[in-house]
Protein backbone atom coordinates (compact mmCIF):
# COMPACT_ATOMS: atom_id res chain seq x y z
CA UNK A 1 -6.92 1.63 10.67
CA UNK A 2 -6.11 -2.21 9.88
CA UNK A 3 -7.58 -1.83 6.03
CA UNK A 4 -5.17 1.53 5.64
CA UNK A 5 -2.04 -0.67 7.28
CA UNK A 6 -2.58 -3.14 4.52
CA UNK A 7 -3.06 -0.75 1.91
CA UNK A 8 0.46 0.99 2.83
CA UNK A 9 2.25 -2.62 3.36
CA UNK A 10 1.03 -3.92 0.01
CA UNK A 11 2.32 -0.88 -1.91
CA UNK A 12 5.73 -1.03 0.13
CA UNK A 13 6.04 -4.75 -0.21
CA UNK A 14 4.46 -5.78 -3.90
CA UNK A 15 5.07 -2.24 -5.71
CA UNK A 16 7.58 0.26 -4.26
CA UNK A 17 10.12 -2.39 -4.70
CA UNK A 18 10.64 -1.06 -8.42
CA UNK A 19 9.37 2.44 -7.89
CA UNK A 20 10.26 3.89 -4.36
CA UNK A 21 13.83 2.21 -5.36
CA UNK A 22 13.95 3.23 -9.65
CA UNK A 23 16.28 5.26 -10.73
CA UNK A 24 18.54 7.58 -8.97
CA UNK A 25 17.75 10.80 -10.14
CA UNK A 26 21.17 11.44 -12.19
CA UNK A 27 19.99 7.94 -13.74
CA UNK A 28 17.15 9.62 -15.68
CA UNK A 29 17.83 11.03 -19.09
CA UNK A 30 16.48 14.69 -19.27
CA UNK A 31 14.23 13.20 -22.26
CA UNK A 32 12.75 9.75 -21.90
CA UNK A 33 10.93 8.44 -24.97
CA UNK A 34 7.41 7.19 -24.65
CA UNK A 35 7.50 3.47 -23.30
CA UNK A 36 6.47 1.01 -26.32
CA UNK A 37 2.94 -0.94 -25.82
CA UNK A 38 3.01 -4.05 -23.90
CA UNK A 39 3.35 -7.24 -26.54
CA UNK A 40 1.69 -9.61 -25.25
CA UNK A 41 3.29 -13.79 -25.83
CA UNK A 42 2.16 -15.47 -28.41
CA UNK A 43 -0.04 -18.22 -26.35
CA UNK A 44 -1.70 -17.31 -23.25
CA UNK A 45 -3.02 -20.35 -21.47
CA UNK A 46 -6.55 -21.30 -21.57
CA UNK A 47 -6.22 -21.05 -17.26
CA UNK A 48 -4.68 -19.31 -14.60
CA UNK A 49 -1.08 -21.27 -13.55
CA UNK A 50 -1.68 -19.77 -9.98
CA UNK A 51 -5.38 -19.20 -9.66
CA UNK A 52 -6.83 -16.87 -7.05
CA UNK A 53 -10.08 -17.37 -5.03
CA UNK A 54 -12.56 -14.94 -5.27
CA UNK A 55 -12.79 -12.07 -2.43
CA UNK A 56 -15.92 -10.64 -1.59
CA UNK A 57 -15.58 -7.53 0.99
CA UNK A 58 -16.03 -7.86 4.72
CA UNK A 59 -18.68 -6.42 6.33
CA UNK A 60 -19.03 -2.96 6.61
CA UNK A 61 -16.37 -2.88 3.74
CA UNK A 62 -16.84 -0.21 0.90
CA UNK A 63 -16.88 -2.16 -2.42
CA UNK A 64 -13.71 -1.58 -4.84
CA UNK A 65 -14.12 1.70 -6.98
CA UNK A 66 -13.12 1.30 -10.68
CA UNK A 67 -9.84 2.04 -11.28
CA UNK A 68 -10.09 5.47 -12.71
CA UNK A 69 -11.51 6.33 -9.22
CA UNK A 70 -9.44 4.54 -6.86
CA UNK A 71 -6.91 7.23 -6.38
CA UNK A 72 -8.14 8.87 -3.98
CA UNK A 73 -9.34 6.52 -1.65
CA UNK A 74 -5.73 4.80 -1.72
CA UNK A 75 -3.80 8.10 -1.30
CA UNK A 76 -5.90 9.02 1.74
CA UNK A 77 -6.08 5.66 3.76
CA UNK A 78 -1.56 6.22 3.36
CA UNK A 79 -1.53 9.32 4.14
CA UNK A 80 -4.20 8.87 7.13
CA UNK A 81 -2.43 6.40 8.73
CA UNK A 82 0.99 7.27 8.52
CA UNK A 83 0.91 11.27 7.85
CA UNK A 84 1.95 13.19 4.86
CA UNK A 85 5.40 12.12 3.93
CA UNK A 86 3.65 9.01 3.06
CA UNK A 87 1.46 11.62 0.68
CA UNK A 88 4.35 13.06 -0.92
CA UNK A 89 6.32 9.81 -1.94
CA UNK A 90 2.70 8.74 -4.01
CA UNK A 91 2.16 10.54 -7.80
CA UNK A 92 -1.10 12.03 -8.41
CA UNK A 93 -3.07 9.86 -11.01
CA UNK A 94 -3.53 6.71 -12.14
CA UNK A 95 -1.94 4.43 -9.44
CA UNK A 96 -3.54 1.56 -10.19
CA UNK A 97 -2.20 1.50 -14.01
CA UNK A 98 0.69 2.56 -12.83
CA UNK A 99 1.34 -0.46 -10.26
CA UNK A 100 0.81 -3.20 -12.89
CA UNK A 101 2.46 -1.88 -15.24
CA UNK A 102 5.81 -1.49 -13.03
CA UNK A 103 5.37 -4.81 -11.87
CA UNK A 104 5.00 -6.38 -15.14
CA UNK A 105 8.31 -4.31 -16.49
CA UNK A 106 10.21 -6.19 -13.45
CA UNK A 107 11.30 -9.03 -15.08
CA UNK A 108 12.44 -7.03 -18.52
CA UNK A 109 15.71 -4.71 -18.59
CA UNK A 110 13.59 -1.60 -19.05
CA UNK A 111 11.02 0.53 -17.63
CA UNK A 112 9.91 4.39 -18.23
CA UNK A 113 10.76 6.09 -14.93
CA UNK A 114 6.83 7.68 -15.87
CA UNK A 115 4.95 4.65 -14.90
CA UNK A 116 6.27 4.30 -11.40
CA UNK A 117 3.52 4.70 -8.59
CA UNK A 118 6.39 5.98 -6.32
CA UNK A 119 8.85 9.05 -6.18
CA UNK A 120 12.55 7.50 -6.11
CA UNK A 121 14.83 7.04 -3.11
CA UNK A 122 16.00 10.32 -1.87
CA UNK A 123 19.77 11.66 -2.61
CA UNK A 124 21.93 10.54 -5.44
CA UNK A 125 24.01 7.41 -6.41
CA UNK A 126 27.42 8.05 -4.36
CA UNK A 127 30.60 6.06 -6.41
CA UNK A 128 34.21 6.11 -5.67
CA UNK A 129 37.17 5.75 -7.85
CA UNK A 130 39.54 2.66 -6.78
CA UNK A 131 42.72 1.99 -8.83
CA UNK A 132 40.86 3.01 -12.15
CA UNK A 133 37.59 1.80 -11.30
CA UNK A 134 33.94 3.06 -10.46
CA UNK A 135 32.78 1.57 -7.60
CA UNK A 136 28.96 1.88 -5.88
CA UNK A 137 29.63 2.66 -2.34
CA UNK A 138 27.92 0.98 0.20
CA UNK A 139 26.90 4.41 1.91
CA UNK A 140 24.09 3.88 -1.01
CA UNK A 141 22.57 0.95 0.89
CA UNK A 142 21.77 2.80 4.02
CA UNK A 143 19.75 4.66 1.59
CA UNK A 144 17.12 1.69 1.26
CA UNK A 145 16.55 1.27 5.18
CA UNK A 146 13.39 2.81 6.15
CA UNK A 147 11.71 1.29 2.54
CA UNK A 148 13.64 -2.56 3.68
CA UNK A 149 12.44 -1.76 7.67
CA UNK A 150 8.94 -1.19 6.51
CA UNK A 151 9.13 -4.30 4.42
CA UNK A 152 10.58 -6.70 7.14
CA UNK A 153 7.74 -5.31 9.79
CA UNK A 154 4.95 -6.19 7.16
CA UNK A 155 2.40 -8.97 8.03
CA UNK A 156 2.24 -11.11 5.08
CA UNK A 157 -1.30 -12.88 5.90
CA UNK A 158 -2.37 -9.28 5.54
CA UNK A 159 -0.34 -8.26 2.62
CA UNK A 160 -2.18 -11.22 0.62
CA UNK A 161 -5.67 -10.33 2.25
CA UNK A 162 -5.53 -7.00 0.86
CA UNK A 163 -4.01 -8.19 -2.72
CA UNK A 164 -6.60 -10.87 -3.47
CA UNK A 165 -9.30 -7.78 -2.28
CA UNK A 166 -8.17 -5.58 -5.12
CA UNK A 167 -6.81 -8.34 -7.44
CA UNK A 168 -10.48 -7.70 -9.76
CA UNK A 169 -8.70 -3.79 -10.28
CA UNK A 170 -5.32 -5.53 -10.86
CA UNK A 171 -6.62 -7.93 -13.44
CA UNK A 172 -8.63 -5.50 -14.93
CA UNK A 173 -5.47 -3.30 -15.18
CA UNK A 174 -3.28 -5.80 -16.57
CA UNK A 175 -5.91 -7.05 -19.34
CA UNK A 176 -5.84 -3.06 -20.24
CA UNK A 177 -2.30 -2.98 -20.66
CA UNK A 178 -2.08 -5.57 -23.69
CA UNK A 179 -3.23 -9.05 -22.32
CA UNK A 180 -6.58 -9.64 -22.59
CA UNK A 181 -6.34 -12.94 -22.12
CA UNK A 182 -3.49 -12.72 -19.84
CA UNK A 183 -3.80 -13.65 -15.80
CA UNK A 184 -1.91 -10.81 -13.76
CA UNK A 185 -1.37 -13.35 -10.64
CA UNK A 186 0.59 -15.47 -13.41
CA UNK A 187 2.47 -12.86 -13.87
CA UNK A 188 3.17 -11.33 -10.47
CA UNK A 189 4.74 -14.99 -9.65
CA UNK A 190 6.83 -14.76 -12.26
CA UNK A 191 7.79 -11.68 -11.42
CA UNK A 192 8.62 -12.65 -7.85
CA UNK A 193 10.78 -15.61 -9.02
CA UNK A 194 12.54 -13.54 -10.89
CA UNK A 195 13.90 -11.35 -8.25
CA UNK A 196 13.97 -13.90 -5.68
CA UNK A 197 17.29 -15.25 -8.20
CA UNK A 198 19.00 -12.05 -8.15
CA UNK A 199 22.57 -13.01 -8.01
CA UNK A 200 24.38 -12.58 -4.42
CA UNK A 201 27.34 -10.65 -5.04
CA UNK A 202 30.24 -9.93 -2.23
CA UNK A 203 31.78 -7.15 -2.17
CA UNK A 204 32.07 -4.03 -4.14
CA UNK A 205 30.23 -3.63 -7.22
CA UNK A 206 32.23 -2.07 -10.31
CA UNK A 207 30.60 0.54 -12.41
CA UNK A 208 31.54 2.41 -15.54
CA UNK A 209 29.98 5.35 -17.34
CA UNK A 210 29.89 5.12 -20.90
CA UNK A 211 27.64 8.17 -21.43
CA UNK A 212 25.05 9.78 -18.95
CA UNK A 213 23.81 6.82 -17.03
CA UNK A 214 26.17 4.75 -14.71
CA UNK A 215 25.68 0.90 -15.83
CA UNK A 216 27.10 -2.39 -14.01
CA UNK A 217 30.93 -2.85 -15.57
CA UNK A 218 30.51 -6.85 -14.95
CA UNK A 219 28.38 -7.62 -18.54
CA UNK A 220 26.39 -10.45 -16.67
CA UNK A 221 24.66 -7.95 -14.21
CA UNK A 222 24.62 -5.52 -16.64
CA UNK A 223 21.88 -7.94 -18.79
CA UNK A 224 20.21 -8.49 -15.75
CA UNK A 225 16.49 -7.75 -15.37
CA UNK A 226 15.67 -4.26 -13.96
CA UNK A 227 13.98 -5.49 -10.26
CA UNK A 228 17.17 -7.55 -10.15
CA UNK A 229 19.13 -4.65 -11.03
CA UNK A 230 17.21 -2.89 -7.89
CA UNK A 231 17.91 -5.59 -5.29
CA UNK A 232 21.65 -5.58 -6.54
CA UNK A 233 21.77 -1.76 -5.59
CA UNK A 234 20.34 -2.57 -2.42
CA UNK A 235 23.30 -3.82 -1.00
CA UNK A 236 23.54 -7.83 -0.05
CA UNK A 237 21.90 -7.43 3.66
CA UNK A 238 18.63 -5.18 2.17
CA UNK A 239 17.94 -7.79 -0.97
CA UNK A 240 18.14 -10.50 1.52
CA UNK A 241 15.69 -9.11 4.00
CA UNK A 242 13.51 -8.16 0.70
CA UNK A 243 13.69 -11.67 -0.81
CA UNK A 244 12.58 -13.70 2.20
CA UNK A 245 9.75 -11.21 2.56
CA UNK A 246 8.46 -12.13 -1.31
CA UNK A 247 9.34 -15.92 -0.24
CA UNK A 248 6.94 -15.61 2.69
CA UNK A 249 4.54 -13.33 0.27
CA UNK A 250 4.87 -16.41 -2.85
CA UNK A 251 4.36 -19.33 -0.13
CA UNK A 252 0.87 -17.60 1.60
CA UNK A 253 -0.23 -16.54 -2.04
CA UNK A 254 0.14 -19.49 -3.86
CA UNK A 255 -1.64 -21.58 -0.87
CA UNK A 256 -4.62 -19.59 -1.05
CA UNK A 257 -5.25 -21.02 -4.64
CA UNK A 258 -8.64 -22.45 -5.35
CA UNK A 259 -8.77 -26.14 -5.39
CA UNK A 260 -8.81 -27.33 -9.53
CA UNK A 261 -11.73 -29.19 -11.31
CA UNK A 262 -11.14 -32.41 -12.22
C-alpha cells in the first residue's frame, strides 16, 4: 500500500502538473501536427549538475521492469489504491515516455496534447466579457482543487524515495528522447525553477481569441513557458500551494545528491 501511495503522489506531484492540468478541451485544435524531435543543446556537460545516488530496491521489492513493460504495473498499483477514477484519468501506453517527455516540454511554449500521461481537467475554460474584454473567471480555479489537495497532502520524503527508485527508467527515457548524453535530473531542476518563477498576477486575467484557441491578451504571459502558463490558470491560491510543494520537492532532491570526487 505505501509503494502504490508513492507511485500515485509522484505522478500527481512531478507529472500531472502539465498533463492532468493541459489543455482545456476547446484548447485543442481538431488536428494537431506531429510534435518535432527533441534537439538536443549544443554542449551537454561532461557530469550531472544535480547528481543522484544510486537506489537499489528494498527488500522484498520487485526490480524496475523496462520501460516498455512498466505500464501495467504503474496503472494497477493507482488504480489499487485509490479505485478506478484514478484508472480512467491514466492513457493506455507508454507512460513512462510519455512523463519525460511532458516534463521536458515544461519549460518551452509548446507541447502536443498526445504526449501527456494524463486526461485533462474536467469541464471547459469558463470566460466572461467585461467592458470589451475576455476575462478567465475564477470559477476555473475551483476546477484544479482535488489535483492541488492531492498535491498539498503529498509526503515529499516519499515523493523523492520513489523518484530516485525509477530515476534508471527516467534516464533511460530521456536519453531516448534526443539526449544521449543528457542527465534527466538536470533537467527536471530546471524544469522546477522554471515554474517555481511563474509570475504572481492579482486579479483578473485578460484573454482574447484571435482564432480557435483562447491566448493570454497581456504579450508578457502570453511568451511565457507552457507549465507557467498552467500555474497562471490555476488561479493565485492553487500555484502557490503547487510551488511550495516543488520548493519542498527541489530542497529534499537536491540534498540527496552524492557527495563529488575531488
Amino acid at each position: 500500500m505505501r509503494v502504490k501511495i508513492i507511485v500515485l503522489a509522484l505522478v500527481a506531484t512531478f507529472l500531472a502538473l502539465a498533463a492532468y492540468l493541459w489543455y482545456d478541451r476547446e484548447r485543442e485544435p481538431v488536428e494537431e501536427p506531429p510534435a518535432p524531435a527533441a534537439a538536443p543543446p549544443a554542449e551537454m556537460p561532461a557530469e550531472p549538475q544535480y547528481p543522484v545516488p544510486e537506489s537499489e530496491p528494498a527488500p522484498g521489492e520487485e526490480p524496475l521492469p523496462p520501460i516498455d513493460d512498466s505500464d501495467a504495473a504503474m496503472r494497477d498499483a493507482l488504480t489499487g489504491a485509490f479505485g478506478s477514477t484514478v484508472g480512467q484519468m491514466l492513457v493506455p501506453d507508454s507512460l513512462v515516455r510519455r512523463i519525460v517527455a511532458t516534463i521536458d516540454a515544461l519549460p518551452r511554449q509548446k507541447l502536443a496534447a498526445r504526449m501527456r500521461p494524463i486526461s485533462p481537467a474536467p469541464g471547459k475554460l469558463v470566460v466572461e466579457e467585461s467592458e470589451g474584454s475576455l476575462l478567465l473567471k475564477t470559477e476555473n480555479y475551483a476546477r484544479y482543487t482535488p489535483f492541488v489537495q492531492l498535491v498539498e497532502a503529498a509526503d515529499t520524503t516519499q515523493l523523492v524515495d520513489m523518484y530516485l527508485r525509477f530515476y534508471p527508467r527516467f534516464q533511460e527515457s530521456y536519453q531516448q528522447l534526443g539526449y544521449p548524453q543528457g542527465y534527466f535530473n538536470d533537467r527536471f531542476v530546471a524544469v522546477i525553477d522554471d515554474l517555481l518563477a511563474t509570475p504572481e498576477i492579482e486579479g483578473p486575467i485578460a484573454l482574447v481569441r484571435p482564432n480557435v484557441l483562447y491566448e493570454y491578451a497581456d504579450p508578457d504571459l502570453e511568451v511565457r513557458s507552457v507549465g507557467q502558463k498552467v500555474l497562471l490558470r490555476m488561479g493565485p491560491e492553487n500555484a502557490a500551494v503547487i510551488k511550495a510543494k516543488l520548493r519542498d520537492v527541489r530542497r529534499e532532491l537536491t540534498s540527496r545528491a552524492p557527495a563529488q570526487s575531488p
